[in-house]
C-alpha atoms as a PDB file:
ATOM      1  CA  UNK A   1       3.486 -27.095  -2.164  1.00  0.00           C
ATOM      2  CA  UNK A   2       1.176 -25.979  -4.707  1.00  0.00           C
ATOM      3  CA  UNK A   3      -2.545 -25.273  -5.413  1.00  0.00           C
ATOM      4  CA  UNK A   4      -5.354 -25.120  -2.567  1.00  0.00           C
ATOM      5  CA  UNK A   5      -2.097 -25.940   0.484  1.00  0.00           C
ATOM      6  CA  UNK A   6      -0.569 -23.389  -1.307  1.00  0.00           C
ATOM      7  CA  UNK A   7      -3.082 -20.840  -1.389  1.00  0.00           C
ATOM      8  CA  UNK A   8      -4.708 -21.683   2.197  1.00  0.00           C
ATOM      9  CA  UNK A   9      -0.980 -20.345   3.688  1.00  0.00           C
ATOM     10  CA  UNK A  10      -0.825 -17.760   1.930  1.00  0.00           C
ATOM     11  CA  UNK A  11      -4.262 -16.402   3.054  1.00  0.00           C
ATOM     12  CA  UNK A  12      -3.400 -17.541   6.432  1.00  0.00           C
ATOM     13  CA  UNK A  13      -0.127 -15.736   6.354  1.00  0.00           C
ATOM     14  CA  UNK A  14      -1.912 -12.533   4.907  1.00  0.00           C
ATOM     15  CA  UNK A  15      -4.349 -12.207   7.698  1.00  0.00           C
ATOM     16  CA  UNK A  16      -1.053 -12.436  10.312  1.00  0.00           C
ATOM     17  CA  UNK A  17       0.596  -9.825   8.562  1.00  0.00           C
ATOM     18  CA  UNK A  18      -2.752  -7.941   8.559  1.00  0.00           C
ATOM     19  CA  UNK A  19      -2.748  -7.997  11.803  1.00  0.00           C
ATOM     20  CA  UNK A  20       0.990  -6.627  11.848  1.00  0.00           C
ATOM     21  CA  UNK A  21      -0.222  -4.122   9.726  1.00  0.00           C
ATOM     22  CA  UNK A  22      -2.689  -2.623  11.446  1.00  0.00           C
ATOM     23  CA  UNK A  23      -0.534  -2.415  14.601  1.00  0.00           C
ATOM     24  CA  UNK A  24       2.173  -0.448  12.458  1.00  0.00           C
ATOM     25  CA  UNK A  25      -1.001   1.903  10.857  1.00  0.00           C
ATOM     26  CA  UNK A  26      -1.412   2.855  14.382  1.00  0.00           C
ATOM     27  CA  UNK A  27       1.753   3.519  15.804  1.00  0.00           C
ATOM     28  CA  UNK A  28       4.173   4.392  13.191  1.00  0.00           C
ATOM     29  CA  UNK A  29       2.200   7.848  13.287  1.00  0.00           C
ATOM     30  CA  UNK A  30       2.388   8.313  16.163  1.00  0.00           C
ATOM     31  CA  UNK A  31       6.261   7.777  16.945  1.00  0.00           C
ATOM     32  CA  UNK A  32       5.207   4.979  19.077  1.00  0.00           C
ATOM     33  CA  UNK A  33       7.153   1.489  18.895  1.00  0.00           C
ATOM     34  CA  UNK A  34       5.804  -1.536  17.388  1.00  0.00           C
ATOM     35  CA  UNK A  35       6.902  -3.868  19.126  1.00  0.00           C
ATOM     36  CA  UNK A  36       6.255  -2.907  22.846  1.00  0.00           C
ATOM     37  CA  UNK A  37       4.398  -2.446  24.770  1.00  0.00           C
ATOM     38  CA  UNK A  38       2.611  -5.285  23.536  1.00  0.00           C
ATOM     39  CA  UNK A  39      -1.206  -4.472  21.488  1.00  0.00           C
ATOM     40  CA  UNK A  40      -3.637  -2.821  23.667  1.00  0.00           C
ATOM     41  CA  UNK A  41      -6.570  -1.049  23.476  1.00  0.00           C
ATOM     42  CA  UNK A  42      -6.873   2.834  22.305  1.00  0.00           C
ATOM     43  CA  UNK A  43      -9.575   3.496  24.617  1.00  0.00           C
ATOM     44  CA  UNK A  44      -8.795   2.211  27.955  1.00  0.00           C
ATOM     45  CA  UNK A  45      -5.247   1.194  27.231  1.00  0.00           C
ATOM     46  CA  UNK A  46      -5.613  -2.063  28.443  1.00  0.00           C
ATOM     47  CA  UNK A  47      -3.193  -5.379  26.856  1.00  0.00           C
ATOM     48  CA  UNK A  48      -5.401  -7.071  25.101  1.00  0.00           C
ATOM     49  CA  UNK A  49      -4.733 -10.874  25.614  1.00  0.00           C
ATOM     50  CA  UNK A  50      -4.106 -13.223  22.699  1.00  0.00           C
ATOM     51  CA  UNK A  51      -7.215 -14.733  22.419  1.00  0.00           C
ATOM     52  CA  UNK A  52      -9.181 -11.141  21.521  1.00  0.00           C
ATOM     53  CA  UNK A  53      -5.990 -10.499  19.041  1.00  0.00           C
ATOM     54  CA  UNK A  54      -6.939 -13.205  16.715  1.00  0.00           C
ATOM     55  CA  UNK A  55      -7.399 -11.776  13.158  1.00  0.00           C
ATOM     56  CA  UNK A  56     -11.155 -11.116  12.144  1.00  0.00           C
ATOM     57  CA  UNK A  57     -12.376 -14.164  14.829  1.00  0.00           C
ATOM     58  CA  UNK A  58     -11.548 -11.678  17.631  1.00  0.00           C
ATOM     59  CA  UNK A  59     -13.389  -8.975  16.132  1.00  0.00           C
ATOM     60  CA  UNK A  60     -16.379 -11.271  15.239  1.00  0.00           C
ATOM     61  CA  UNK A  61     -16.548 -12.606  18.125  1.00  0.00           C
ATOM     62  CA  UNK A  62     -16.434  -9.382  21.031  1.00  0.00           C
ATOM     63  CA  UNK A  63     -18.950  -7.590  18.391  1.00  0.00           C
ATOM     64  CA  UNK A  64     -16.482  -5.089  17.124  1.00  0.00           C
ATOM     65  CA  UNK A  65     -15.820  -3.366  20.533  1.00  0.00           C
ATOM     66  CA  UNK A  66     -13.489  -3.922  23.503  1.00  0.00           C
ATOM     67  CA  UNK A  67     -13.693  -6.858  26.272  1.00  0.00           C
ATOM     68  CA  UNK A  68     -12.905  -4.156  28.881  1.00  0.00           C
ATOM     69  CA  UNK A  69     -14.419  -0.631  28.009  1.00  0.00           C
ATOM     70  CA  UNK A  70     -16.759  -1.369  25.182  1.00  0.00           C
ATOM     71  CA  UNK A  71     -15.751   1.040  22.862  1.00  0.00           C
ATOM     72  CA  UNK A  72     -15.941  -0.023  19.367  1.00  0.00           C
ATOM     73  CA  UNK A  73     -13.205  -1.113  17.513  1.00  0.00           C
ATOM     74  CA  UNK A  74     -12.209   0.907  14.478  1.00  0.00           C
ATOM     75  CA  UNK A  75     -13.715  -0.677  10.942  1.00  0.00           C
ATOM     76  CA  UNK A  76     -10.396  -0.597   9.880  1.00  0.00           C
ATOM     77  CA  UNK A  77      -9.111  -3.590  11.893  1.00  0.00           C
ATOM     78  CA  UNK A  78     -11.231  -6.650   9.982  1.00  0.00           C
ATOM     79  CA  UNK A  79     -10.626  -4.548   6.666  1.00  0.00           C
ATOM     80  CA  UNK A  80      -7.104  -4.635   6.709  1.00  0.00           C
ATOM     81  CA  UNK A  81      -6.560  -8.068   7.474  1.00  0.00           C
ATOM     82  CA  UNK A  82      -9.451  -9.630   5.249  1.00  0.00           C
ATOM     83  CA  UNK A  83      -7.977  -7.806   2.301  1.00  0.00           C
ATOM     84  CA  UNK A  84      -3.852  -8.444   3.209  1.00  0.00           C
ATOM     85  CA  UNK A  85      -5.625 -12.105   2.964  1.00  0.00           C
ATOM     86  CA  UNK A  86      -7.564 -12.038  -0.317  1.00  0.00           C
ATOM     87  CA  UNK A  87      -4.365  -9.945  -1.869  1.00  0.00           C
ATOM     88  CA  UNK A  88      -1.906 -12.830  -0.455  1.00  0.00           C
ATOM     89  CA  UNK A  89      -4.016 -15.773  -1.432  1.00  0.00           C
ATOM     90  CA  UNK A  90      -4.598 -14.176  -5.460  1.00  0.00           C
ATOM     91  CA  UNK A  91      -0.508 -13.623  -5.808  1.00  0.00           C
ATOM     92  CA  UNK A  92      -0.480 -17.515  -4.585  1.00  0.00           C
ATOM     93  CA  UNK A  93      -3.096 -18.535  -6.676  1.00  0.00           C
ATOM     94  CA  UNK A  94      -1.543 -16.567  -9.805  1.00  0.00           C
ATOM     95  CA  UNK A  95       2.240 -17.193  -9.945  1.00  0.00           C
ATOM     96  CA  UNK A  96       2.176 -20.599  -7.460  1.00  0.00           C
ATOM     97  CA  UNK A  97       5.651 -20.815  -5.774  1.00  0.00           C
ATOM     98  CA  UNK A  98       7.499 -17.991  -7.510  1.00  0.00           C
ATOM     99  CA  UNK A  99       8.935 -14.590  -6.469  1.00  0.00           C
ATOM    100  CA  UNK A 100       6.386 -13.211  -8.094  1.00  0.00           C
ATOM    101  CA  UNK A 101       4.235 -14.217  -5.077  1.00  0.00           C
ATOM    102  CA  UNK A 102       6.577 -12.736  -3.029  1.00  0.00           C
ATOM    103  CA  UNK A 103       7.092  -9.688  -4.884  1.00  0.00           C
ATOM    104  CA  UNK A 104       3.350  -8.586  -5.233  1.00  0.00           C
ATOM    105  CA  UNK A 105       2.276  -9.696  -2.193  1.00  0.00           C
ATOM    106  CA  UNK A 106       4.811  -7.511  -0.311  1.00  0.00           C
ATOM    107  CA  UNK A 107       3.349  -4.344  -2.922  1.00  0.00           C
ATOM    108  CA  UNK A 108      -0.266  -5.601  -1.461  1.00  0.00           C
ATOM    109  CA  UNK A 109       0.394  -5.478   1.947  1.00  0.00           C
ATOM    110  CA  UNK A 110       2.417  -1.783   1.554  1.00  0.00           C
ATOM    111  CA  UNK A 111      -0.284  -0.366  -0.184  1.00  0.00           C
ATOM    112  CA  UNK A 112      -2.796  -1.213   1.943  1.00  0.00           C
ATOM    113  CA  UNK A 113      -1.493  -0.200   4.712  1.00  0.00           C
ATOM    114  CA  UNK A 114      -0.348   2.786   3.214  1.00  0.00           C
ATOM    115  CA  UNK A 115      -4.348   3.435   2.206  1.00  0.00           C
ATOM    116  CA  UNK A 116      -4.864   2.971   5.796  1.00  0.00           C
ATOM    117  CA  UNK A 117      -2.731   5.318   7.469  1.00  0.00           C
ATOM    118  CA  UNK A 118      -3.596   7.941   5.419  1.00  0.00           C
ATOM    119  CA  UNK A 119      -7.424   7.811   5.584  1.00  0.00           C
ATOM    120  CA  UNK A 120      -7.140   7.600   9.299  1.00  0.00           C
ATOM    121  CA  UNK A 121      -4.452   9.835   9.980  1.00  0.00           C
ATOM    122  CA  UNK A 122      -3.103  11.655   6.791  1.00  0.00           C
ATOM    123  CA  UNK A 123       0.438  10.291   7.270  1.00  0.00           C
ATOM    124  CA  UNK A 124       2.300   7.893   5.319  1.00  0.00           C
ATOM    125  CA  UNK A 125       5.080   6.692   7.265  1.00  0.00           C
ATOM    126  CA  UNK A 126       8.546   6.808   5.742  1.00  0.00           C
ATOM    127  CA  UNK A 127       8.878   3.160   7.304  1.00  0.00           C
ATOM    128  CA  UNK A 128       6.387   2.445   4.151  1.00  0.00           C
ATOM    129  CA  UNK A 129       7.112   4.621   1.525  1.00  0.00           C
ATOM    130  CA  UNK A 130      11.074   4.824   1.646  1.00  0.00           C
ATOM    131  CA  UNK A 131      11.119   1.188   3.372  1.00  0.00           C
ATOM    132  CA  UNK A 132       8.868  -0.217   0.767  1.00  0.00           C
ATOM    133  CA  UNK A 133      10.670   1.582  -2.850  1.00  0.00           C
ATOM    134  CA  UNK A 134      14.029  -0.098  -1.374  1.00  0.00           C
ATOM    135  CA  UNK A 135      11.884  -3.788  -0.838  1.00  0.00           C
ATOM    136  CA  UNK A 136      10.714  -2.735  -4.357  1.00  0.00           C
ATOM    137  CA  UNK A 137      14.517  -2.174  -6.118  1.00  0.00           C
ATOM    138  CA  UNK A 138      15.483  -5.323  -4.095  1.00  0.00           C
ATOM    139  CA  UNK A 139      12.837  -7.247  -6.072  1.00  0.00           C
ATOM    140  CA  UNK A 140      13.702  -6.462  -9.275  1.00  0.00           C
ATOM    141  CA  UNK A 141      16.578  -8.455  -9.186  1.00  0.00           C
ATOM    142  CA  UNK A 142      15.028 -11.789  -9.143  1.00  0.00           C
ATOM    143  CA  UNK A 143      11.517 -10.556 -10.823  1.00  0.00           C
ATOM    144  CA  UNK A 144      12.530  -8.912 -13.838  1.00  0.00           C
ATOM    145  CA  UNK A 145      10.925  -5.542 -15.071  1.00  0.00           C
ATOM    146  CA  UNK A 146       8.678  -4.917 -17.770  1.00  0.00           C
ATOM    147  CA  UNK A 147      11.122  -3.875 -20.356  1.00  0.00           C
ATOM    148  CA  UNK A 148      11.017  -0.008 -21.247  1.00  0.00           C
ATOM    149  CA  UNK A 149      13.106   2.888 -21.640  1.00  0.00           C
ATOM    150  CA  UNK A 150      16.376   2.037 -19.608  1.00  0.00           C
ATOM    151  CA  UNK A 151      16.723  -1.070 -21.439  1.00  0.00           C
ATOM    152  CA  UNK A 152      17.105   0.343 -24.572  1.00  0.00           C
ATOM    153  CA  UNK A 153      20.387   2.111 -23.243  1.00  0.00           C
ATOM    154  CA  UNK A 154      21.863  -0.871 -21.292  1.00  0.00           C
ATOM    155  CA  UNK A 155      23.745  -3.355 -23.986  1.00  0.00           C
ATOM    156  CA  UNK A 156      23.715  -7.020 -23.815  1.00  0.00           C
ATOM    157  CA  UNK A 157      26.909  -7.400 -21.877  1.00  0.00           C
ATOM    158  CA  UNK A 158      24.744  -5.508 -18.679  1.00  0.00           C
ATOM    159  CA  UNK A 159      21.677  -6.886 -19.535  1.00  0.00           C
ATOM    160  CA  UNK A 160      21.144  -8.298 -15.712  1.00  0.00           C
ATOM    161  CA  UNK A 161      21.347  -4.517 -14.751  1.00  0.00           C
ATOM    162  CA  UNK A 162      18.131  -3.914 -16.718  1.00  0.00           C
ATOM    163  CA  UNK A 163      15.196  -4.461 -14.310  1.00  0.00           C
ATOM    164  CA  UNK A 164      17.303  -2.760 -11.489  1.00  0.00           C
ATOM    165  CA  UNK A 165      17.476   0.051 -13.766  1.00  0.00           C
ATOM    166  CA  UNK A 166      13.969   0.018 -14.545  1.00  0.00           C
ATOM    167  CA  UNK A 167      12.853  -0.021 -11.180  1.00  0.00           C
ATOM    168  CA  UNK A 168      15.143   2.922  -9.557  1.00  0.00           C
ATOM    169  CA  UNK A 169      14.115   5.005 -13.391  1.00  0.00           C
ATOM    170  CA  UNK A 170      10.671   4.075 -12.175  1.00  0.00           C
ATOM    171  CA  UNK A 171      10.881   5.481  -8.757  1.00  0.00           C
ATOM    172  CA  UNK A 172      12.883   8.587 -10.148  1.00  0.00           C
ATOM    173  CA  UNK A 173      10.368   9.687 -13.371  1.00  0.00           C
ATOM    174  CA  UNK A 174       7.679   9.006 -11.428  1.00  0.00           C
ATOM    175  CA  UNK A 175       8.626  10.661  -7.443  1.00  0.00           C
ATOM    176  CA  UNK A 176      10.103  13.960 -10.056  1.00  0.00           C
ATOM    177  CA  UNK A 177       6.695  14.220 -11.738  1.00  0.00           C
ATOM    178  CA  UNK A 178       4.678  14.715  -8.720  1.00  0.00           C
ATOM    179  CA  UNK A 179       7.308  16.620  -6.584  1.00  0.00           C
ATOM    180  CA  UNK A 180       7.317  18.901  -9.988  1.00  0.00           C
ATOM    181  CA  UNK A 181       3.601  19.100 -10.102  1.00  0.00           C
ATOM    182  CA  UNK A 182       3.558  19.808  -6.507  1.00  0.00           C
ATOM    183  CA  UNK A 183       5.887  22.281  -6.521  1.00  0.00           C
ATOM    184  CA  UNK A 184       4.438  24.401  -9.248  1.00  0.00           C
ATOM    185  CA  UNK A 185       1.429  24.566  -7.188  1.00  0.00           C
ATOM    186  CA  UNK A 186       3.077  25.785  -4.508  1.00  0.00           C
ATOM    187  CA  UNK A 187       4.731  28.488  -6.378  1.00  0.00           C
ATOM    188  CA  UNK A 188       1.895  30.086  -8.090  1.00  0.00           C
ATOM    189  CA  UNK A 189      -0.855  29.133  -5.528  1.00  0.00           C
ATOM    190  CA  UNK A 190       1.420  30.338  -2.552  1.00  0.00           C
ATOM    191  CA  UNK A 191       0.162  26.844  -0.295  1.00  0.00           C
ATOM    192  CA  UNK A 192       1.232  23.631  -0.155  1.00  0.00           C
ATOM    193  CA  UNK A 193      -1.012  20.828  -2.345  1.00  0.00           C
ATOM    194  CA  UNK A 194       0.571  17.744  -1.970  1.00  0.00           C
ATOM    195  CA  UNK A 195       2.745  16.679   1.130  1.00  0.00           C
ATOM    196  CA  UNK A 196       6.319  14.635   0.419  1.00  0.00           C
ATOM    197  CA  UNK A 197       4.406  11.714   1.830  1.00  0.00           C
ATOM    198  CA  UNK A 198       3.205  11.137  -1.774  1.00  0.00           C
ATOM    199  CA  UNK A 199       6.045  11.851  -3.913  1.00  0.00           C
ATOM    200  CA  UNK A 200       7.894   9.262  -1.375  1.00  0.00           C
ATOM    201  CA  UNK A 201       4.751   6.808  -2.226  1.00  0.00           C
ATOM    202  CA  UNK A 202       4.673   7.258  -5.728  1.00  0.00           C
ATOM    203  CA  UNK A 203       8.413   6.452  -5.456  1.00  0.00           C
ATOM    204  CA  UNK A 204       7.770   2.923  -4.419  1.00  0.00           C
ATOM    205  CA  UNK A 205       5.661   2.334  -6.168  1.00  0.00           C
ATOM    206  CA  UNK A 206       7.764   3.416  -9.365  1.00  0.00           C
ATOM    207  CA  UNK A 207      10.180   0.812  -8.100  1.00  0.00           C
ATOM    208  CA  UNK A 208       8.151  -2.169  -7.788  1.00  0.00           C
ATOM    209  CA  UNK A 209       5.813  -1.751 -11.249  1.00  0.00           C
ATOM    210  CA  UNK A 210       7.838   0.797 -13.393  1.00  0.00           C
ATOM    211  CA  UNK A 211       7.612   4.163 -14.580  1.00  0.00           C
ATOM    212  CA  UNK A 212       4.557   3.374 -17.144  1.00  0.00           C
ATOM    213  CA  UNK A 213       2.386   1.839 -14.591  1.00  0.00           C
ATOM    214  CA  UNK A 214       3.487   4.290 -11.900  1.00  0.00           C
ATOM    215  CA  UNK A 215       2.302   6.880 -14.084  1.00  0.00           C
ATOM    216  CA  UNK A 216      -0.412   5.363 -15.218  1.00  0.00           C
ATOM    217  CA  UNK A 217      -1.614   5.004 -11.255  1.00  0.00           C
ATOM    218  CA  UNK A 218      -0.848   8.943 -10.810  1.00  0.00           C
ATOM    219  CA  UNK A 219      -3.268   9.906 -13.505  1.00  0.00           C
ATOM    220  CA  UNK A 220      -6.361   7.534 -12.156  1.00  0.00           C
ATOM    221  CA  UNK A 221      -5.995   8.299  -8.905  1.00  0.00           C
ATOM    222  CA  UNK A 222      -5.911  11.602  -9.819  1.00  0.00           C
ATOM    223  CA  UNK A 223      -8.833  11.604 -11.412  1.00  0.00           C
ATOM    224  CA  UNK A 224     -10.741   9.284  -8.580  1.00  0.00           C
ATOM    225  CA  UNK A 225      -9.736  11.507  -6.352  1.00  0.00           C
ATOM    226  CA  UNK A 226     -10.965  14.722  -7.640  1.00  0.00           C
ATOM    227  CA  UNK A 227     -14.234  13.595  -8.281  1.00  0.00           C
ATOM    228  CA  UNK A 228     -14.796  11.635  -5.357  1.00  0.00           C
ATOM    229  CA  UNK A 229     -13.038  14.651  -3.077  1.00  0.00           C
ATOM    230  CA  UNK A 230     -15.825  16.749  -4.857  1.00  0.00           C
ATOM    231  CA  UNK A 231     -18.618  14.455  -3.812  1.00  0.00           C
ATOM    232  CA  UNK A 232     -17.757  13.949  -0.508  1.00  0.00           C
ATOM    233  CA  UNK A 233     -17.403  18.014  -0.272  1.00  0.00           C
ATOM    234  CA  UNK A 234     -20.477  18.474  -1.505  1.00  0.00           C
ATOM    235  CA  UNK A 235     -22.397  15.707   0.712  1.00  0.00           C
ATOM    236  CA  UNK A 236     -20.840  17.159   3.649  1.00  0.00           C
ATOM    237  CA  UNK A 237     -21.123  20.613   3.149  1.00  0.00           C
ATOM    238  CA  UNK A 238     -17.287  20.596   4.227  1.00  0.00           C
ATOM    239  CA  UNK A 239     -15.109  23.915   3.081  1.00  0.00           C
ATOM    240  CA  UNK A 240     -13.480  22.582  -0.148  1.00  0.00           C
ATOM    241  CA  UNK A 241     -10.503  25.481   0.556  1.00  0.00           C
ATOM    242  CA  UNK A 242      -9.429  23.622   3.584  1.00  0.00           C
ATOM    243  CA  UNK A 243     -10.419  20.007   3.365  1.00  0.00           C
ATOM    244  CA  UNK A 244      -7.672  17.844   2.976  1.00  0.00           C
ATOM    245  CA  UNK A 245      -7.962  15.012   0.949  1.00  0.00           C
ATOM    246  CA  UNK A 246      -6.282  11.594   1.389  1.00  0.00           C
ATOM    247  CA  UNK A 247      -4.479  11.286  -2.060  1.00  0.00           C
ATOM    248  CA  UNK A 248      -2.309   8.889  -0.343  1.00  0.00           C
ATOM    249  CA  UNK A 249      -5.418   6.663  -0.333  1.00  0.00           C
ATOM    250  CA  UNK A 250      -6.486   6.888  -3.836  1.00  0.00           C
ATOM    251  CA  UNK A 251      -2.547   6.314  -4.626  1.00  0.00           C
ATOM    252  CA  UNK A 252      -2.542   3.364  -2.568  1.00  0.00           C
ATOM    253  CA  UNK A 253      -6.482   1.926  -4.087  1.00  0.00           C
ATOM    254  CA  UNK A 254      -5.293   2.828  -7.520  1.00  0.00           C
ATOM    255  CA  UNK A 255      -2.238   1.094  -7.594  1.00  0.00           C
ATOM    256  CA  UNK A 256      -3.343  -2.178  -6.186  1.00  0.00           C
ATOM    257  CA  UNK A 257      -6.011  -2.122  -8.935  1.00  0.00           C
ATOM    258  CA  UNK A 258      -3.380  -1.406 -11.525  1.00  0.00           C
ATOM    259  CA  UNK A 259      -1.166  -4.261  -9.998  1.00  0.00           C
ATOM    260  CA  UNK A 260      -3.809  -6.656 -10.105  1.00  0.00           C
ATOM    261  CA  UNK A 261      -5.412  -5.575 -13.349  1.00  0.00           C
ATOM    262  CA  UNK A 262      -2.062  -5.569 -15.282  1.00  0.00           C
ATOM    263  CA  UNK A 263      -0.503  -8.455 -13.630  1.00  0.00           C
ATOM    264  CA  UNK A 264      -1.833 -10.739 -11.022  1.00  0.00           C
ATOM    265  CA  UNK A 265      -5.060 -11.367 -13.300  1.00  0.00           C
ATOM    266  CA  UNK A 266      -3.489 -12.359 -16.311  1.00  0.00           C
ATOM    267  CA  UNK A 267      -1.269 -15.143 -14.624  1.00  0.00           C
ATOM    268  CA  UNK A 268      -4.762 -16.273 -13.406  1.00  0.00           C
ATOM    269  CA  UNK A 269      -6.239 -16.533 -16.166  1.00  0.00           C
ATOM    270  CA  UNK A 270      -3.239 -18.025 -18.292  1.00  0.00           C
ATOM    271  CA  UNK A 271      -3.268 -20.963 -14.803  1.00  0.00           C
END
């Protein structure tokens, strides 16, 4: 199966797993289960039947707000699924029937849920971030690493311990440079400025792109960050000594940009 079949599944399967995802933004949080009770609504806490479950027709069609209580239905919902969709159907339309598909189509689906839960909630599961950098080591055995620093060291007799390496070197470098920034800030400012939630994320995503692009992520969002965290401050008169910013977000934003940028677009373009 290749081309438009191809791509179609993929953006169908994308909007399931959407779907999954948003369940899992929602409970994982909050200790709850996800897989019973079965979905209901926030508001009223009413099951919500399959038909009003169906990813963005559901949404579309009750007007964004509950059958029962008519209380609106988070934004977030349609967001998450429409982009797990375009993510899934660009890895399809880039690498066809590979593991690459596979590979950066998982990283989509992490990340944006990831972004998610930590705009909503400021939590980023461990189910994610820990879950996702052990998806991301897995991978590198069949999708091989860009090839950096640990493959200088590894000789030719090893060589298919190279992108393994790369990836858990990746995870390491890059979790140790934000844990070390974080920590620093800690010590002199005497409060905490960065949670373990990111140092996890930045973790997995060291294992699934590398320590150069996992770096490379770190600065921008960074960057984003501050001067977004500023303007939003600033617009909303909020109390810039105790607002607390969603860097998991800007992780999560960055990194799919990076991803896409530095490797799903140039397999499209070379198609």
């Amino acid at each position: 199966m290749t081309g438009v079949p191809l791509i179609a599944l993929a953006v169908l399967a994308g909007l399931l797993i959407g779907s999954f995802l948003n369940v899992c933004v929602f409970r994982w949080p909050r200790d709850l289960s996800v897989v019973h009770p079965r979905s209901f609504c926030p508001g009223c806490e009413k099951p919500i039947a399959w038909y009003d479950n169906i990813p963005l027709l559901s949404y579309a069609l009750l007007g964004g707000r509950c059958r029962h209580c008519r209380e609106f239905i988070p934004w977030r919902y349609p967001t998450v699924e429409l982009s797990t969709a375009i993510a899934f159907g660009l890895c399809a339309a880039a690498f066809g029937w590979k593991a690459e598909t596979i590979k950066y189509s998982l990283l989509s689906a992490i990340l944006i849920a990831l972004t998610a839960s930590d705009m909503e909630s400021r939590i980023l599961p461990d189910e994610f971030t820990l879950g996702g950098t052990l998806v991301g080591f897995a991978c590198s055995w069949w999708v091989p690493m860009p090839p950096l620093f640990v493959t200088l060291m590894i000789p030719a007799p090893y060589a298919p311990w190279r992108s393994p390496a790369e990836s858990a070197f990746g995870a390491i470098v890059a979790s140790g440079s934000i844990w070390l920034v974080a920590f620093l800030y800690e010590k002199f400012r005497h409060k905490e400025g960065m949670g373990l939630g990111d140092v996890k994320m930045i973790a997995m995503i060291g294992s699934f792109l590398g320590v150069y692009f996992a770096l490379l992520t770190l600065l921008l969002a960074s960057f984003v960050g501050s001067v977004a965290g500023l303007i939003y401050i600033k617009a909303t008169k909020k109390d810039a000594a105790t607002y607390e910013l969603p860097f998991g977000s800007f992780l999560g934003a960055t990194a799919l940009a990076v991803m896409f940028v530095a490797q799903v677009w140039p397999a499209l373009r070379g198609r």
